[in-house]
PDB file of N, CA and C in Angstrom:
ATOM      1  N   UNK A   1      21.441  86.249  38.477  1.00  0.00           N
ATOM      2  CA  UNK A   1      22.433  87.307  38.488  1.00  0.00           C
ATOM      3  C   UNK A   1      23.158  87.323  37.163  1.00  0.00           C
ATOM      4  N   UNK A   2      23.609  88.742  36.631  1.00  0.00           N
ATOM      5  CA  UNK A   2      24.338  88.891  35.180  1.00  0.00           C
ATOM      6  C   UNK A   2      25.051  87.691  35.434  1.00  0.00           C
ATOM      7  N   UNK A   3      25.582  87.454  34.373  1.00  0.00           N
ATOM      8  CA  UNK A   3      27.065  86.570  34.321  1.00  0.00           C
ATOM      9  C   UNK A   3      27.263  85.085  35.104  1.00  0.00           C
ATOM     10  N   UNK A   4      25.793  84.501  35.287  1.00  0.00           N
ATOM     11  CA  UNK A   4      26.067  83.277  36.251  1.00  0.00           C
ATOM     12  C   UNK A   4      25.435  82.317  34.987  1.00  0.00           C
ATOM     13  N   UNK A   5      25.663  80.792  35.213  1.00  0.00           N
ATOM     14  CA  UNK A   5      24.687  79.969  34.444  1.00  0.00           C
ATOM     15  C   UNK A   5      24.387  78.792  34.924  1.00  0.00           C
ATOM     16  N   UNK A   6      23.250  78.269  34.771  1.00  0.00           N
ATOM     17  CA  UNK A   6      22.837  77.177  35.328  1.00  0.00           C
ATOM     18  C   UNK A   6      23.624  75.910  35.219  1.00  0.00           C
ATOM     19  N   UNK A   7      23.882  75.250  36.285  1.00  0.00           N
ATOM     20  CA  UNK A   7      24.932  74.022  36.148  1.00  0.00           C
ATOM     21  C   UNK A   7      24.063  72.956  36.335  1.00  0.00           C
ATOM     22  N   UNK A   8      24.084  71.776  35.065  1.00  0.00           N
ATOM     23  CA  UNK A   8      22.665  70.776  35.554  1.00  0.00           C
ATOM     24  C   UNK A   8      23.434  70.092  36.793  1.00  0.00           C
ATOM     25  N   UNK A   9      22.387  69.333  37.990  1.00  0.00           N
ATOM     26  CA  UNK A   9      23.165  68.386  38.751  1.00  0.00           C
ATOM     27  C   UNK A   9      23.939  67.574  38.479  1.00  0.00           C
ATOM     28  N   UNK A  10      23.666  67.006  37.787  1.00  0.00           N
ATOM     29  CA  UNK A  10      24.791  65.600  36.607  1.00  0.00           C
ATOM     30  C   UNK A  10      26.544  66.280  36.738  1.00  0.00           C
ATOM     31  N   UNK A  11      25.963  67.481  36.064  1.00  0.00           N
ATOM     32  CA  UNK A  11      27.484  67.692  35.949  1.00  0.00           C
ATOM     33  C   UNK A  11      28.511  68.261  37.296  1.00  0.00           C
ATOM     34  N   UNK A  12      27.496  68.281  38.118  1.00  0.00           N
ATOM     35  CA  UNK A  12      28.290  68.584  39.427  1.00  0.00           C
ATOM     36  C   UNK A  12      28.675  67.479  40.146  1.00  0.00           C
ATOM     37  N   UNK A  13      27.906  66.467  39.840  1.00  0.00           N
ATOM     38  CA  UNK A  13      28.117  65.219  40.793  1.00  0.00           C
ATOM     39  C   UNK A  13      29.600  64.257  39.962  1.00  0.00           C
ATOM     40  N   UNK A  14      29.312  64.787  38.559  1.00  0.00           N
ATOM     41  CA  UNK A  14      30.815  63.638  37.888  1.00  0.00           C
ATOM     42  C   UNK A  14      31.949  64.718  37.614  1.00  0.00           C
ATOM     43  N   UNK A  15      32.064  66.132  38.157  1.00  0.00           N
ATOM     44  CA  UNK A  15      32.827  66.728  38.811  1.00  0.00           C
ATOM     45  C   UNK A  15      33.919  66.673  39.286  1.00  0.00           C
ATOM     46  N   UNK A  16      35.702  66.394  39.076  1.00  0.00           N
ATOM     47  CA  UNK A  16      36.588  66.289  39.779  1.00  0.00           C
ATOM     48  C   UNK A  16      35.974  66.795  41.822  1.00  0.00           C
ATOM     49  N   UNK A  17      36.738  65.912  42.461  1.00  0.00           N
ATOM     50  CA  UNK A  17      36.800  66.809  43.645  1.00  0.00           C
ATOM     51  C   UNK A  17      37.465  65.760  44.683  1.00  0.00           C
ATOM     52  N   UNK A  18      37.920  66.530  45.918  1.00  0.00           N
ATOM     53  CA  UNK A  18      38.689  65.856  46.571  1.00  0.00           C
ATOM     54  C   UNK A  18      38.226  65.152  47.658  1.00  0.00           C
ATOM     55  N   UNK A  19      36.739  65.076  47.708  1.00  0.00           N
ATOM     56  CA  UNK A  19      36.694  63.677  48.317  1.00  0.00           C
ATOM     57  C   UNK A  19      35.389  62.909  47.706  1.00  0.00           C
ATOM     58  N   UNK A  20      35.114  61.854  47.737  1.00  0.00           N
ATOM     59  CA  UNK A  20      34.611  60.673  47.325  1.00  0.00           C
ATOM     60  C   UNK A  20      33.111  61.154  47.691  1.00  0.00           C
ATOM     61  N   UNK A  21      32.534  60.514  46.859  1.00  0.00           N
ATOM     62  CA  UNK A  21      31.018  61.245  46.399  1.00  0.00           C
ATOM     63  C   UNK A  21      30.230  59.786  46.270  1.00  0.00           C
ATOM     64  N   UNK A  22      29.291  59.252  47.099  1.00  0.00           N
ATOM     65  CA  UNK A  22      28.841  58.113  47.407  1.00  0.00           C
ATOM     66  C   UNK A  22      27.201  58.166  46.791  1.00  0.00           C
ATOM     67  N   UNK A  23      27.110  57.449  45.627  1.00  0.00           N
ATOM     68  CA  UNK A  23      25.611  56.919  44.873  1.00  0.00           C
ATOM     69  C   UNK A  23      25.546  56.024  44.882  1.00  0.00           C
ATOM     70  N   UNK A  24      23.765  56.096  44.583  1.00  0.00           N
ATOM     71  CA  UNK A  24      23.002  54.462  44.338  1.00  0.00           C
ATOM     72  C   UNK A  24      22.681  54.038  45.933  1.00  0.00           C
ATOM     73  N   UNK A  25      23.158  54.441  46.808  1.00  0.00           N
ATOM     74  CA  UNK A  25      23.086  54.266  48.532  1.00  0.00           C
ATOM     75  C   UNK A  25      21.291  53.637  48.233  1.00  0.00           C
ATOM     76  N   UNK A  26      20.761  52.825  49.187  1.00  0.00           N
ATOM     77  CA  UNK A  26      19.179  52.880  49.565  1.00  0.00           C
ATOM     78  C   UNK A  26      18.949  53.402  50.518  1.00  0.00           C
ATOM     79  N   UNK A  27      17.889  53.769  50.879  1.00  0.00           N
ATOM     80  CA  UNK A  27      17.441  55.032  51.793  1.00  0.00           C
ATOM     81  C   UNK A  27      15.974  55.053  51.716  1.00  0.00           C
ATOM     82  N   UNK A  28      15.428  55.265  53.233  1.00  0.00           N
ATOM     83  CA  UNK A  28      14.004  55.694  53.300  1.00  0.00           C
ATOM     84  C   UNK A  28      13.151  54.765  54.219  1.00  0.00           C
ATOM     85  N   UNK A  29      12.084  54.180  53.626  1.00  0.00           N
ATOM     86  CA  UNK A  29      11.134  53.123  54.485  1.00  0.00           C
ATOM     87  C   UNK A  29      11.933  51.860  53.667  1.00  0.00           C
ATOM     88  N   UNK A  30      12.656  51.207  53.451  1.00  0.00           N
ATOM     89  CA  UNK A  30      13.011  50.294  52.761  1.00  0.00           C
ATOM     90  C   UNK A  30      13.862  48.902  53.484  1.00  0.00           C
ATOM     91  N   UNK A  31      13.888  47.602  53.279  1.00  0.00           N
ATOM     92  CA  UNK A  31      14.994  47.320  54.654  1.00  0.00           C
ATOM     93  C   UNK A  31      16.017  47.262  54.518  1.00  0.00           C
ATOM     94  N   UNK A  32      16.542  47.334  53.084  1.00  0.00           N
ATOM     95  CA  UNK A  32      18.092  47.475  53.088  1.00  0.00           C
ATOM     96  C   UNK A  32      18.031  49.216  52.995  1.00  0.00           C
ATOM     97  N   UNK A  33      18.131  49.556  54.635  1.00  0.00           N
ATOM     98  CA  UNK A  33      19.029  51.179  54.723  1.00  0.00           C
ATOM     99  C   UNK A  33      20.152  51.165  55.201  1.00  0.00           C
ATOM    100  N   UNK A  34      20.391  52.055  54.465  1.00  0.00           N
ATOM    101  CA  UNK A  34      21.605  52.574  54.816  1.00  0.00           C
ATOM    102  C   UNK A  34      22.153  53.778  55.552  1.00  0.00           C
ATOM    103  N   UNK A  35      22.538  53.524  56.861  1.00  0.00           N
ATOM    104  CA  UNK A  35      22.735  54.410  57.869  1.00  0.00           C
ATOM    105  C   UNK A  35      24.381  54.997  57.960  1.00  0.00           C
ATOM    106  N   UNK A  36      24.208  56.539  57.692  1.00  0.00           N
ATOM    107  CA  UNK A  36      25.792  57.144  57.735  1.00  0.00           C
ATOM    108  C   UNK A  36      26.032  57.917  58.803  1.00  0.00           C
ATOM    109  N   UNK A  37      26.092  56.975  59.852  1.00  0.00           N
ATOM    110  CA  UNK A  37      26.646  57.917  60.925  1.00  0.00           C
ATOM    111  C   UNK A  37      27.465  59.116  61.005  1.00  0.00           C
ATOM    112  N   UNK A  38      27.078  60.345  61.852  1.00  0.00           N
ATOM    113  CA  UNK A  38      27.421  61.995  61.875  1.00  0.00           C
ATOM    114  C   UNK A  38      28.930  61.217  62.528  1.00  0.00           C
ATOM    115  N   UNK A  39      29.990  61.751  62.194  1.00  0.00           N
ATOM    116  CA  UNK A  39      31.073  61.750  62.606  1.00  0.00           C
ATOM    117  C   UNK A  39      32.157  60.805  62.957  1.00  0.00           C
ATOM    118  N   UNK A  40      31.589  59.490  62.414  1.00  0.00           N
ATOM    119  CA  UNK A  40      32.514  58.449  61.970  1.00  0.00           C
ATOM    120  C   UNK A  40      33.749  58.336  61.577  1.00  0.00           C
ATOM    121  N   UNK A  41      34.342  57.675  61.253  1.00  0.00           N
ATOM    122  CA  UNK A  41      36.233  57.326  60.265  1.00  0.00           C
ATOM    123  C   UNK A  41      35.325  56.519  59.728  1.00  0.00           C
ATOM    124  N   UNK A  42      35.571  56.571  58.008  1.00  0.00           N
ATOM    125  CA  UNK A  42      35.436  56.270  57.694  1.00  0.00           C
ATOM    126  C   UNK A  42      36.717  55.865  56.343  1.00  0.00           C
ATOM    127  N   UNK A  43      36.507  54.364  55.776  1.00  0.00           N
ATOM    128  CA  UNK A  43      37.407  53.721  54.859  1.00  0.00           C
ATOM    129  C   UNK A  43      36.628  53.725  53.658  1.00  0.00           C
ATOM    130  N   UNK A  44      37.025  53.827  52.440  1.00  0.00           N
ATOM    131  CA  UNK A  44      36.277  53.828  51.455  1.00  0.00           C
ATOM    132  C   UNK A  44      37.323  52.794  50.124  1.00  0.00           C
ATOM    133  N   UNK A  45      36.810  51.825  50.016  1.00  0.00           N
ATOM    134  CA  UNK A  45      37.993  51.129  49.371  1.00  0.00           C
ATOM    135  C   UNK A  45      37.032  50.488  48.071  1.00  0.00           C
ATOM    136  N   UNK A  46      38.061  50.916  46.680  1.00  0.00           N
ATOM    137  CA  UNK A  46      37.338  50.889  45.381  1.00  0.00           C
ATOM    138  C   UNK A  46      37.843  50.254  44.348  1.00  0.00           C
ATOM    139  N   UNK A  47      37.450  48.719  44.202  1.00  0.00           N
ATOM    140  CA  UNK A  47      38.587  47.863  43.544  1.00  0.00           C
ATOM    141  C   UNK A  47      37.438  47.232  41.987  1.00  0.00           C
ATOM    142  N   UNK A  48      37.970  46.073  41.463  1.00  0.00           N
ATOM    143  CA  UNK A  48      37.077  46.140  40.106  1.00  0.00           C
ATOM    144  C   UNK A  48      36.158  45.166  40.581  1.00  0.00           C
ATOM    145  N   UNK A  49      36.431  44.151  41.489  1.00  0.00           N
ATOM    146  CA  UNK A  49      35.757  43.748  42.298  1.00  0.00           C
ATOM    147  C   UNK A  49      34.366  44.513  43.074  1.00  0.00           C
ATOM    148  N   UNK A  50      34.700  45.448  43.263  1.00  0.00           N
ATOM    149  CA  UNK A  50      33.219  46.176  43.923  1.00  0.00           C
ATOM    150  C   UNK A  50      33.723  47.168  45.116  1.00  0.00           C
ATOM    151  N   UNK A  51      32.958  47.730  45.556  1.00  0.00           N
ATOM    152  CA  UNK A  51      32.901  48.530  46.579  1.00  0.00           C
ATOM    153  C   UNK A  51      32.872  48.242  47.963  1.00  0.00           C
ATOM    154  N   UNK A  52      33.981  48.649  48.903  1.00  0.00           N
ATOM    155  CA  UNK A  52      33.466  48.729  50.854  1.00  0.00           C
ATOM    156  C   UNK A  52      33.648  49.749  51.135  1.00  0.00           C
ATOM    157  N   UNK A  53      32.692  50.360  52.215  1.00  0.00           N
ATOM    158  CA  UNK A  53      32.600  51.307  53.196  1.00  0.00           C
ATOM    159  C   UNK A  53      32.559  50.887  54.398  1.00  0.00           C
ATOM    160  N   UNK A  54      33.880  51.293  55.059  1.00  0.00           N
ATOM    161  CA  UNK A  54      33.786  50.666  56.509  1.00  0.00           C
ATOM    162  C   UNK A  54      33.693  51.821  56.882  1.00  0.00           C
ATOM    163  N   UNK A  55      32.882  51.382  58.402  1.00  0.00           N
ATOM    164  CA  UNK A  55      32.845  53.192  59.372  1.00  0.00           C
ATOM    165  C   UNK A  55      33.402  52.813  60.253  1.00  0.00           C
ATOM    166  N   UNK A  56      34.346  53.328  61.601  1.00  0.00           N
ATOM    167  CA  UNK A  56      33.933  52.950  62.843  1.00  0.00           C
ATOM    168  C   UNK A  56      34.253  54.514  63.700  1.00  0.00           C
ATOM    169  N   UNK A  57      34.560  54.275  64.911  1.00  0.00           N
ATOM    170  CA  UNK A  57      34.601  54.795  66.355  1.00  0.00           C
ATOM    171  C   UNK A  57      33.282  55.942  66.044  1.00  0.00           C
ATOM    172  N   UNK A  58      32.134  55.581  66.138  1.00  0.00           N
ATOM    173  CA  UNK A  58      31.123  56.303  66.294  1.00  0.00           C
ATOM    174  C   UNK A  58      30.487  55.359  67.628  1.00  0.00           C
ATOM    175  N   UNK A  59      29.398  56.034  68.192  1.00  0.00           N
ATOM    176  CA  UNK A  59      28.092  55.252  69.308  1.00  0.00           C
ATOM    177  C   UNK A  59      27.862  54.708  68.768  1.00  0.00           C
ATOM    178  N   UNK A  60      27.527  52.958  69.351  1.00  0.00           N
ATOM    179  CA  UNK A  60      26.851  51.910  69.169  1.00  0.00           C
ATOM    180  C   UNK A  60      25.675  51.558  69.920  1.00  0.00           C
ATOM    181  N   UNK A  61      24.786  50.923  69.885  1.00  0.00           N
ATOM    182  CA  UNK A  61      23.200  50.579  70.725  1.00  0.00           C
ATOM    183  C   UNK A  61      24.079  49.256  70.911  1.00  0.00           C
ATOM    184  N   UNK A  62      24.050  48.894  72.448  1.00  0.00           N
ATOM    185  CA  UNK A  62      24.315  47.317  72.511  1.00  0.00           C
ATOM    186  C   UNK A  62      22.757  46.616  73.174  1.00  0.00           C
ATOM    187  N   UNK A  63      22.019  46.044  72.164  1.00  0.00           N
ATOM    188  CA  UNK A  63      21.133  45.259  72.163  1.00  0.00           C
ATOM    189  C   UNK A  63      20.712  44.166  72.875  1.00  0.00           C
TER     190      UNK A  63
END
């Protein structure tokens, strides 16, 4: 369309925005996956130390 321009992904992902934008995750056939449960609380806490993501009050499988 006139007047639009292509935005590479890069620059959308390091993007100001108001909520927290989660990379590097593993994913797929692999065994460290990482599962993000639909509709969780989630905590996201970001120190120089490193990264946690806590989830909870979602369904659990009790095994």
């Amino acid at each position: 369309a006139a007047g639009s321009a292509l935005v590479s992904g890069d620059a959308v992902i390091r993007s100001p925005r108001s909520v927290p934008l989660l990379t590097g995750l593993d994913f797929g056939h692999e065994q460290r996956t990482v599962t993000l449960p639909i509709g969780a609380n989630a905590t996201l806490k970001n120190t120089r130390q490193g990264t946690q993501l806590t989830l909870s009050g979602h369904p659990t499988l009790q095994l």
